[in-house]
N, C-alpha and C. Protein backbone atom coordinates (compact mmCIF):
# COMPACT_ATOMS: atom_id res chain seq x y z
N UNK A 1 41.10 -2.30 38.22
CA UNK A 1 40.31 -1.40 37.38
C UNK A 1 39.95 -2.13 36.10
N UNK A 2 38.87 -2.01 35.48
CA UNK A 2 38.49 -2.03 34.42
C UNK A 2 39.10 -1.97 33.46
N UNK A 3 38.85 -3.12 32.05
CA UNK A 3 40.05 -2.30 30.95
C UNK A 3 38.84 -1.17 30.52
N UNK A 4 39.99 -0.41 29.78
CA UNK A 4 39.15 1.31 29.16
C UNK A 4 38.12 1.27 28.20
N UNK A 5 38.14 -0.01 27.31
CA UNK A 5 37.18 -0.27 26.08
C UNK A 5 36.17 -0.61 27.19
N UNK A 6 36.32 -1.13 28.16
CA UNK A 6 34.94 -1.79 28.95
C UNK A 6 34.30 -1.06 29.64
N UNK A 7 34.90 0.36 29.67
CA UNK A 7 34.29 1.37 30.57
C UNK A 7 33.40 2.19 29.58
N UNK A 8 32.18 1.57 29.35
CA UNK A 8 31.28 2.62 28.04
C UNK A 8 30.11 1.63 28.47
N UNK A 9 28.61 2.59 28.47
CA UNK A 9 27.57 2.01 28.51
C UNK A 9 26.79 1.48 27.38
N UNK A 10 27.71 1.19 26.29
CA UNK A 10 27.37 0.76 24.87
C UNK A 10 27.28 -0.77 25.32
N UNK A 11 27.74 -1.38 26.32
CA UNK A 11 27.92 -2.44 26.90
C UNK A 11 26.75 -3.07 27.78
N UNK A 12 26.28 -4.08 27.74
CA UNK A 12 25.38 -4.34 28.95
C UNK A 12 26.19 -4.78 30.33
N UNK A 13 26.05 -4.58 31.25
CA UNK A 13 26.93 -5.59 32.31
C UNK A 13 25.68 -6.20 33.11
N UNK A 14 26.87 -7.75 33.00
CA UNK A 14 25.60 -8.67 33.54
C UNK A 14 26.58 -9.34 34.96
N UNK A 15 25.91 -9.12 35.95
CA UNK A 15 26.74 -9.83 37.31
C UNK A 15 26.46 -11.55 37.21
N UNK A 16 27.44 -11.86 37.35
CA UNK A 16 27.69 -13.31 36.95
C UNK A 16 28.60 -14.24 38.70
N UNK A 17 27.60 -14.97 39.27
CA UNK A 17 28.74 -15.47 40.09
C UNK A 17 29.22 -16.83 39.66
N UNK A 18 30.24 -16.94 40.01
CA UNK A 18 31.06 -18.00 39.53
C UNK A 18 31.30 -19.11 40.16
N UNK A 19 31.72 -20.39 40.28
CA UNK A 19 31.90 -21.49 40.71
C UNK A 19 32.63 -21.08 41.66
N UNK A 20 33.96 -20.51 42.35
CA UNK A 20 34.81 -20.32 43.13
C UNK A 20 33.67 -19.24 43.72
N UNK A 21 32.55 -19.01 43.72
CA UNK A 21 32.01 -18.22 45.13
C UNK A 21 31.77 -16.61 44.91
N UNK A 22 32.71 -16.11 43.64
CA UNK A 22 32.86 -15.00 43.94
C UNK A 22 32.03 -14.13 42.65
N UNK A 23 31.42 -12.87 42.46
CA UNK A 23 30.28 -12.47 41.96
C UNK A 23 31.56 -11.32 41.14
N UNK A 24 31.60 -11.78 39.66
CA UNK A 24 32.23 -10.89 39.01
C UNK A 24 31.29 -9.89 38.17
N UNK A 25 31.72 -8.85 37.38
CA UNK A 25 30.80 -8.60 36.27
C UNK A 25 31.45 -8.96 34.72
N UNK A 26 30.66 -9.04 33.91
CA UNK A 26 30.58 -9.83 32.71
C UNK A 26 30.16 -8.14 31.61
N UNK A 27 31.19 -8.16 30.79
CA UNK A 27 30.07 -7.23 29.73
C UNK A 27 30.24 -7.48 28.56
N UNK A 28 29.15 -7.60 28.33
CA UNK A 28 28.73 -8.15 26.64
C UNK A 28 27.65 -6.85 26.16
N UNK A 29 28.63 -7.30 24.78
CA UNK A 29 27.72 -6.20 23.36
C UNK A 29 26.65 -6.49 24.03
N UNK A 30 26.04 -5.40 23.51
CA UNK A 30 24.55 -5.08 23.26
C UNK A 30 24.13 -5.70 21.57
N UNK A 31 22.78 -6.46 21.88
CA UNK A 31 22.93 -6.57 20.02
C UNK A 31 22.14 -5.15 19.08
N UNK A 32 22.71 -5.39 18.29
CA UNK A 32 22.22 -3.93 17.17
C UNK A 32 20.90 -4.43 16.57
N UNK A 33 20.09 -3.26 16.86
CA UNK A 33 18.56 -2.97 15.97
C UNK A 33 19.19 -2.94 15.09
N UNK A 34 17.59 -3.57 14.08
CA UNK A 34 17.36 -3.51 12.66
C UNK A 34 16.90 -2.35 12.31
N UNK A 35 17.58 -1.37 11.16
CA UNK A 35 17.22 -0.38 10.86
C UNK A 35 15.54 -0.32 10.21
N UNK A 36 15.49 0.95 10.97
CA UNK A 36 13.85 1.00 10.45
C UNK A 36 13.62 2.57 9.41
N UNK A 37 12.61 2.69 8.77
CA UNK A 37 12.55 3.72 8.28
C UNK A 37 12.13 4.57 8.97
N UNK A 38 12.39 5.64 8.36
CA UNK A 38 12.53 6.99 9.11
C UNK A 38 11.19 7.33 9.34
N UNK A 39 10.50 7.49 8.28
CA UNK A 39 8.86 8.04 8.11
C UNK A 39 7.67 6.90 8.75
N UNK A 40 7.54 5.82 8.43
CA UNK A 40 6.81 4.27 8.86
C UNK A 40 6.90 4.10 10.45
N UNK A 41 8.58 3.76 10.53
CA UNK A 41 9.15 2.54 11.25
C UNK A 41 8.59 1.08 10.75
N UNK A 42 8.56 1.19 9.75
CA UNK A 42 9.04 -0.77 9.36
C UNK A 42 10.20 -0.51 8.77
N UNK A 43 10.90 -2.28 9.20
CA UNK A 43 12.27 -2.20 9.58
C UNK A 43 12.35 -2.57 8.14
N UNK A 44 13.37 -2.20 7.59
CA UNK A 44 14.24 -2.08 6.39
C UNK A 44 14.95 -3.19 5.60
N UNK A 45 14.27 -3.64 4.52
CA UNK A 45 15.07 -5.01 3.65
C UNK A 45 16.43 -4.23 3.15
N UNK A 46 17.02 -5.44 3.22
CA UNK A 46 18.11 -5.40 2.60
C UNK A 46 19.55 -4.49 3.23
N UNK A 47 19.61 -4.30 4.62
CA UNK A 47 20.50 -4.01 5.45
C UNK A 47 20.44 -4.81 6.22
N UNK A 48 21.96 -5.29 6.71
CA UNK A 48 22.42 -5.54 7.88
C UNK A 48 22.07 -5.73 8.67
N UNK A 49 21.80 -6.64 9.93
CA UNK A 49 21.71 -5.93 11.44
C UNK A 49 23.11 -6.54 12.39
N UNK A 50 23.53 -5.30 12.38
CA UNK A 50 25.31 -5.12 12.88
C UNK A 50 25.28 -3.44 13.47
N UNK A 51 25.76 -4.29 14.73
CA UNK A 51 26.60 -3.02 15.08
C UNK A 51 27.33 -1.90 13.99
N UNK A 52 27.47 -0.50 14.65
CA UNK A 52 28.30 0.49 13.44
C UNK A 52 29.63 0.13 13.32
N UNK A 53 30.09 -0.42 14.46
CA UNK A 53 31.70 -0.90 14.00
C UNK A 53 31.96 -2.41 13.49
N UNK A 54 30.39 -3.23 13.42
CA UNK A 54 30.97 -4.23 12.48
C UNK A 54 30.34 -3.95 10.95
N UNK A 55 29.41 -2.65 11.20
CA UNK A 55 28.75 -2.32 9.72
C UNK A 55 30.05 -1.89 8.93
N UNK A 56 31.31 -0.98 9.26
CA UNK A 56 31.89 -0.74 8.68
C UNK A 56 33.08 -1.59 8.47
N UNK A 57 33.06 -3.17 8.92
CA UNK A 57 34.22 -3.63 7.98
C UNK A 57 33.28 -4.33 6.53
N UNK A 58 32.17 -3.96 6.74
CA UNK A 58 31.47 -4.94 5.47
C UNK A 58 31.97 -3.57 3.85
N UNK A 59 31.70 -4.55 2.78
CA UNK A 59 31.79 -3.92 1.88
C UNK A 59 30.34 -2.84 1.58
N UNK A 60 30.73 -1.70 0.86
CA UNK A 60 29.62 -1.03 0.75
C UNK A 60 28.82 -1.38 0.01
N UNK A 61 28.34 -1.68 -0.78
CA UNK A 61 27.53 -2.69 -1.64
C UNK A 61 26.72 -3.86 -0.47
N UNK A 62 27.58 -4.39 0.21
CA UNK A 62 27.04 -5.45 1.56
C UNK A 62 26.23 -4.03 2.54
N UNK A 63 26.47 -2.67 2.63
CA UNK A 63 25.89 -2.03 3.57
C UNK A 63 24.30 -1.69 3.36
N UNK A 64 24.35 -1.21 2.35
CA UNK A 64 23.14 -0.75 2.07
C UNK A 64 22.74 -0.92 0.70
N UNK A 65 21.05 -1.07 0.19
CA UNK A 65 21.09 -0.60 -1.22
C UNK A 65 21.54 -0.04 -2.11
N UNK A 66 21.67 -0.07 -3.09
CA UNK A 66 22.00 0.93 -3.91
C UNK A 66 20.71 1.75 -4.84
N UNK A 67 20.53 2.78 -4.31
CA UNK A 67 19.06 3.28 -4.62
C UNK A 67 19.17 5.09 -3.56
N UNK A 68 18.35 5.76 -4.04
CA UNK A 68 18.25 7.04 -3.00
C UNK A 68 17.69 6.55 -1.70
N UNK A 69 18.25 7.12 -0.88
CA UNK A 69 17.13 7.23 0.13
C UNK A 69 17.17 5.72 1.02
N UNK A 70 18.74 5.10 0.22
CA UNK A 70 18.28 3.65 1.09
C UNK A 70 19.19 3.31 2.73
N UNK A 71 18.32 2.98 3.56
CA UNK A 71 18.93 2.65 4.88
C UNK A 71 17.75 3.79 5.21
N UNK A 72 17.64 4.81 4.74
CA UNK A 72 16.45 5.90 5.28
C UNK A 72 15.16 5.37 5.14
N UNK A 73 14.79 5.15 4.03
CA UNK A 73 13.75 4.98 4.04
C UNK A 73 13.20 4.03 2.90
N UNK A 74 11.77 3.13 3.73
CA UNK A 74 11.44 2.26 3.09
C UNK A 74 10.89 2.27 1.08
N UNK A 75 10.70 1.15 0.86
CA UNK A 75 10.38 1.26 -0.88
C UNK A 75 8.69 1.78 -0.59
N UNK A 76 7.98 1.83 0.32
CA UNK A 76 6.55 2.14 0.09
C UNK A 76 6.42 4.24 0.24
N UNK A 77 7.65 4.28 1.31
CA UNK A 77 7.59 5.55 2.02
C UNK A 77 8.08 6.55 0.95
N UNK A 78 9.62 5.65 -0.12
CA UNK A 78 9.97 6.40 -1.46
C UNK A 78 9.55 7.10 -2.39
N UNK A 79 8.67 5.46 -2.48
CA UNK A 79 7.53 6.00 -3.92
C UNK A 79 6.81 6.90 -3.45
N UNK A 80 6.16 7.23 -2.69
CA UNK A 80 5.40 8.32 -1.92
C UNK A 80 6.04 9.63 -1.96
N UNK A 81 7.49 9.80 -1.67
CA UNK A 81 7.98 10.93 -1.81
C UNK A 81 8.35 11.06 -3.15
N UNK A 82 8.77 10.71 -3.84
CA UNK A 82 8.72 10.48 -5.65
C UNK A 82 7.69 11.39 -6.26
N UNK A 83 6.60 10.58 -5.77
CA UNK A 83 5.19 11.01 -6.04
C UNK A 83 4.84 12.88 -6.23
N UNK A 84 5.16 12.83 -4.56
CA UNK A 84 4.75 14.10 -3.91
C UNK A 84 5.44 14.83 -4.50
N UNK A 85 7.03 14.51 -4.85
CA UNK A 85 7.78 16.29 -5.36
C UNK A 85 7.34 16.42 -7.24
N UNK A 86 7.02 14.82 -7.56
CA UNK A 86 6.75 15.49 -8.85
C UNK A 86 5.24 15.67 -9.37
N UNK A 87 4.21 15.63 -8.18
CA UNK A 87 2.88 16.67 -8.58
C UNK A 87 3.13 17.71 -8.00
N UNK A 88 3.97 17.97 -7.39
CA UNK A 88 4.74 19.74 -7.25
C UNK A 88 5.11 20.01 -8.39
N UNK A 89 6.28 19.63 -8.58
CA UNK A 89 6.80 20.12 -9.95
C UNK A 89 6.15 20.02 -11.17
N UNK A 90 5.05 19.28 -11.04
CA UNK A 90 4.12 19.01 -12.52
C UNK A 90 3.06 20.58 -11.90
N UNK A 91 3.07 20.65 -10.66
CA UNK A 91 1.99 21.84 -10.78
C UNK A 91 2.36 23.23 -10.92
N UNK A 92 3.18 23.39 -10.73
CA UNK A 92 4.19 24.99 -10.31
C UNK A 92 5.01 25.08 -11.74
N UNK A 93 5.40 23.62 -13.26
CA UNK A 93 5.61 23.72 -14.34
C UNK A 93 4.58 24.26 -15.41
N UNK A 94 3.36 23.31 -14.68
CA UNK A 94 2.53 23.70 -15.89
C UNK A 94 1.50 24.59 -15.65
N UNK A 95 0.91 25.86 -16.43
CA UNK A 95 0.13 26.70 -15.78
C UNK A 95 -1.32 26.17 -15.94
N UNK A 96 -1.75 24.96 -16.29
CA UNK A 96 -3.21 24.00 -16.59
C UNK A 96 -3.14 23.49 -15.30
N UNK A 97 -2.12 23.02 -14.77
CA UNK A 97 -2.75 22.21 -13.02
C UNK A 97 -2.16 22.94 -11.85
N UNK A 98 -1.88 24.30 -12.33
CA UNK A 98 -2.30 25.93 -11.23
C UNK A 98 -3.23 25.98 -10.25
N UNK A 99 -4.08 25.10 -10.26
CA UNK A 99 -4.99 25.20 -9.74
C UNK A 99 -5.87 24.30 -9.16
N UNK A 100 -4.81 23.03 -8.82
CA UNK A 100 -4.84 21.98 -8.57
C UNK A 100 -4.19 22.07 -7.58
N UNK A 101 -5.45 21.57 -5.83
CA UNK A 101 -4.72 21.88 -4.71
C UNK A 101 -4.33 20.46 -3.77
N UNK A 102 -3.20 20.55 -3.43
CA UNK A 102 -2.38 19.48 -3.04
C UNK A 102 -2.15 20.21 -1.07
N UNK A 103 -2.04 18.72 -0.79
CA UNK A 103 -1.68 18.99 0.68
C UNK A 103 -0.13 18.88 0.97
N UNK A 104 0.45 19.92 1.57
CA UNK A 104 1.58 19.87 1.78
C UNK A 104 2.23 18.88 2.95
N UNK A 105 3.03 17.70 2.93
CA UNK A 105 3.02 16.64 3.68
C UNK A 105 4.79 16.77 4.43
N UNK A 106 4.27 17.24 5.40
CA UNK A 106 5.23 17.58 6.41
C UNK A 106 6.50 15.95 6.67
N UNK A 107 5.74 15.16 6.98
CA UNK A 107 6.08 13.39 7.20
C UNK A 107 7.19 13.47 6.26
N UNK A 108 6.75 13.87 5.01
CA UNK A 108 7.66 13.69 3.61
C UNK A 108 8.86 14.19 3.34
N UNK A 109 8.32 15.62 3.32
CA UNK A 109 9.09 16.91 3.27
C UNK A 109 10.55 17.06 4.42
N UNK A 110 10.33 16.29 5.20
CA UNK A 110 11.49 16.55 6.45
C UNK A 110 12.49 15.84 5.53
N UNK A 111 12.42 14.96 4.62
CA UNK A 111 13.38 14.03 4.19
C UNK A 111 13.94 14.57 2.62
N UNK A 112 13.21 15.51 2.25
CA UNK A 112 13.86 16.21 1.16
C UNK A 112 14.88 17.52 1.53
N UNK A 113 15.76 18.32 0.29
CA UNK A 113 16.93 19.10 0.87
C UNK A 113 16.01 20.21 1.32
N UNK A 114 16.53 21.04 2.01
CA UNK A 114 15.82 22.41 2.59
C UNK A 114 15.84 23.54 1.31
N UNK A 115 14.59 24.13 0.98
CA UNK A 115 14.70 24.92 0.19
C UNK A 115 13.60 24.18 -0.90
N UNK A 116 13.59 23.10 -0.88
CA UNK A 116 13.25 22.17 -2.18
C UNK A 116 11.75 22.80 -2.87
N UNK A 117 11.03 23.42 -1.61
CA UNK A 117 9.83 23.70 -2.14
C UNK A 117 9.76 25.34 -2.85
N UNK A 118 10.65 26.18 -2.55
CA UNK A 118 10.38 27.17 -2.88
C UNK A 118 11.34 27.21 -4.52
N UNK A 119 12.65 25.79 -4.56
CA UNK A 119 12.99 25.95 -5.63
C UNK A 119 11.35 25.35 -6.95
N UNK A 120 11.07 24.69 -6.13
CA UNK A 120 9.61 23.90 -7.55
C UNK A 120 8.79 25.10 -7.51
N UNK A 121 8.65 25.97 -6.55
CA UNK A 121 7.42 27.10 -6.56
C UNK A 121 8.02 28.45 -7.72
N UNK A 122 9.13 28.44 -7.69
CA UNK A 122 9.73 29.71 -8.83
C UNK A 122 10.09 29.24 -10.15
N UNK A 123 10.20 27.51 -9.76
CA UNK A 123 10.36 26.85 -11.73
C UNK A 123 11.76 26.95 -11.88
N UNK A 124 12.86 27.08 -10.53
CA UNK A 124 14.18 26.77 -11.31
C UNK A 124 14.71 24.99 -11.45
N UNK A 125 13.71 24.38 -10.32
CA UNK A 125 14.23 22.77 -11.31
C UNK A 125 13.97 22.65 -12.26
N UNK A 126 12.66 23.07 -12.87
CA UNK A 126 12.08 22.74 -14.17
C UNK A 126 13.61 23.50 -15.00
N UNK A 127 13.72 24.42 -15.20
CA UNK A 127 14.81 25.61 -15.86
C UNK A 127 15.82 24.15 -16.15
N UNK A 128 16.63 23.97 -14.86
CA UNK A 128 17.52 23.13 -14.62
C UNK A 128 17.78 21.96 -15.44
N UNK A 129 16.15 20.93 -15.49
CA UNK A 129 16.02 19.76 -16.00
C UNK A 129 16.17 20.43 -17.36
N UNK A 130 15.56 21.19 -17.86
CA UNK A 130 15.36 21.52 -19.14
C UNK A 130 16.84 21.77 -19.58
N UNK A 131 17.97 22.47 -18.97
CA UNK A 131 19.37 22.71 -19.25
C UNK A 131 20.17 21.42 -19.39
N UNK A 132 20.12 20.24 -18.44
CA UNK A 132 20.11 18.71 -18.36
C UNK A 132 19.92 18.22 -19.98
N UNK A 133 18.12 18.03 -19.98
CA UNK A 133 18.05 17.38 -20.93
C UNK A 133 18.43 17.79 -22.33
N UNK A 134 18.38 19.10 -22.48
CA UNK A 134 19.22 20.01 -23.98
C UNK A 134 17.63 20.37 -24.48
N UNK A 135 16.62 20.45 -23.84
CA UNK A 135 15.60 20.72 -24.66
C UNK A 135 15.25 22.75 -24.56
N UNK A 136 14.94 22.98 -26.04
CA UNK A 136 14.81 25.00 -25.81
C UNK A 136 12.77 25.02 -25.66
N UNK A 137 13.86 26.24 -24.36
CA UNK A 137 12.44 27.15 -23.87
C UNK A 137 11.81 27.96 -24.64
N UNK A 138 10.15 27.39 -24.44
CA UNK A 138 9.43 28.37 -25.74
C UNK A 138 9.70 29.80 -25.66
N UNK A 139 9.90 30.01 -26.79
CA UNK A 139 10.83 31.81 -26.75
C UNK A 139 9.19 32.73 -27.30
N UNK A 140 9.08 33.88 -26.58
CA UNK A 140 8.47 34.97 -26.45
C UNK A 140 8.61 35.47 -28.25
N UNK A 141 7.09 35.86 -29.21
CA UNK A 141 7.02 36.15 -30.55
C UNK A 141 7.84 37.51 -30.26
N UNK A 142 8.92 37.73 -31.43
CA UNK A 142 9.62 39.16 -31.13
C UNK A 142 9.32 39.99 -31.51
N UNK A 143 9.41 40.95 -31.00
CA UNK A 143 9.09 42.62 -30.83
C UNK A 143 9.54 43.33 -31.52
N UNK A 144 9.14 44.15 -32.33
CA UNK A 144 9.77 45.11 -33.27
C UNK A 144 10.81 45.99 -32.65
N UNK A 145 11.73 46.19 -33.20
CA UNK A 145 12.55 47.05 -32.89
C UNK A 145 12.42 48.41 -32.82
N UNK A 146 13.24 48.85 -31.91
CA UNK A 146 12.57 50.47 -31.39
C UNK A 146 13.99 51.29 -32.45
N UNK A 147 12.77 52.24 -32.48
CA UNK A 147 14.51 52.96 -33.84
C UNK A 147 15.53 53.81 -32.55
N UNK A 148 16.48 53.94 -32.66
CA UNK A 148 18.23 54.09 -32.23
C UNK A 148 17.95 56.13 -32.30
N UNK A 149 18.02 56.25 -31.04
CA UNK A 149 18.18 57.43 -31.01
C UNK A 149 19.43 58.11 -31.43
N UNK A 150 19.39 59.23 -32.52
CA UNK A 150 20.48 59.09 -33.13
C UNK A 150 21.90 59.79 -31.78
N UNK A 151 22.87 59.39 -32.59
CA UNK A 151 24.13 59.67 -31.80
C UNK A 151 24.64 61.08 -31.56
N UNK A 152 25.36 61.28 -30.53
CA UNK A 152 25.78 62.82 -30.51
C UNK A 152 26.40 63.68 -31.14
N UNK A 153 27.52 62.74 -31.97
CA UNK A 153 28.15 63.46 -32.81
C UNK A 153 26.85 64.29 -34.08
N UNK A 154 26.18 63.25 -34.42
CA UNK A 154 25.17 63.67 -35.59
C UNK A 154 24.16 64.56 -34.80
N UNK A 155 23.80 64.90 -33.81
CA UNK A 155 23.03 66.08 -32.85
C UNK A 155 24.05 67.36 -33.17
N UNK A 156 25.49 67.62 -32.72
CA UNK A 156 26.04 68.20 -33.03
C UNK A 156 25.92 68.43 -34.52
N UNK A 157 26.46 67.95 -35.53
CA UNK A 157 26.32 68.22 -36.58
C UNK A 157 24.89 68.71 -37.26
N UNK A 158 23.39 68.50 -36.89
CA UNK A 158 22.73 68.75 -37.08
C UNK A 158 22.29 69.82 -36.93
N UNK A 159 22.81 70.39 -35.43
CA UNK A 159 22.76 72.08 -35.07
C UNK A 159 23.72 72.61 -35.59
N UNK A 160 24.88 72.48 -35.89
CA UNK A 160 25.64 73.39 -36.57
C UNK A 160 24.66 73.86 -38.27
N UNK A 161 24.50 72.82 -38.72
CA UNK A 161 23.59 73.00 -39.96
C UNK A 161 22.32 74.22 -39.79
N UNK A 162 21.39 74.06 -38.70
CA UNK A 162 20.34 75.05 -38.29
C UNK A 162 21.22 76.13 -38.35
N UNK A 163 22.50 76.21 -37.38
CA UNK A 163 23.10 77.22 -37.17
C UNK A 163 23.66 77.99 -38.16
N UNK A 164 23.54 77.86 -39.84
CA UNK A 164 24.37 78.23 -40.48
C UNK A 164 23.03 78.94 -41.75
């Protein structure tokens, strides 16, 4: 029988006959693709091409960039999504480019968190960044005060007075 690591089709098997006559099998790794991006498919600077179990004796720094989005996706496909969430958020912040119509890019969007668009459509990243950076929200001119309906005790006391 087979040893047990050799029993997996992660393996190629190659039939090999041998000098003594007899036709064994042979299995050798498969070699590992170069990671490609997700959105493109062009294959990816600055990773590896290693198997997952020799990707993980490398150091992490040796695995991947250090950057968002890296091993996912390429530097052309980034800037593109960069782009796209912040003429969202520049349009749904400011009420001057309201009215400035953008195509919603599906390609893109699969690679951002779920939710992302309806948080830029109600203005709580903007809220958020603004809590981040320490900067205050233009505050509403205030409203005169409404006069204090008086209290019960002084209702009481006021009818006793009629009453007398």
């Amino acid at each position: 029988m087979v040893r047990r690591y050799l029993r997996t089709r992660s393996r190629k098997r190659v039939r090999v006959k041998t000098p003594g006559g007899k036709t064994v099998t042979h299995f050798k790794r498969e070699k590992a693709t170069k990671a490609t991006c997700g959105r493109c498919r062009k294959r990816l600077s600055g990773t590896p091409n290693k198997t997952s179990s020799e990707n993980r004796a490398l150091k992490p720094s040796e695995r991947t960039p250090s950057r968002p989005y890296a091993g996912v996706l390429c530097n052309e496909c980034l800037d593109e999504l960069v782009r796209y969430v912040t003429r969202f958020e520049v349009k749904h912040a400011n009420p001057e480019y309201r009215g400035l119509d953008f195509q919603r890019d599906l390609t893109i969007e699969k690679f951002l968190p779920m939710g992302w668009y309806g948080q830029v459509s109600s203005g709580s990243i903007r809220k958020e960044k603004l809590r981040k950076t320490g900067e205050k929200k233009e505050k509403p001119a205030k409203q005169p005060k409404k006069e204090k309906k008086p209290a019960k005790k002084e209702k009481k006391a006021a009818k006793k007075k009629k009453a007398e």
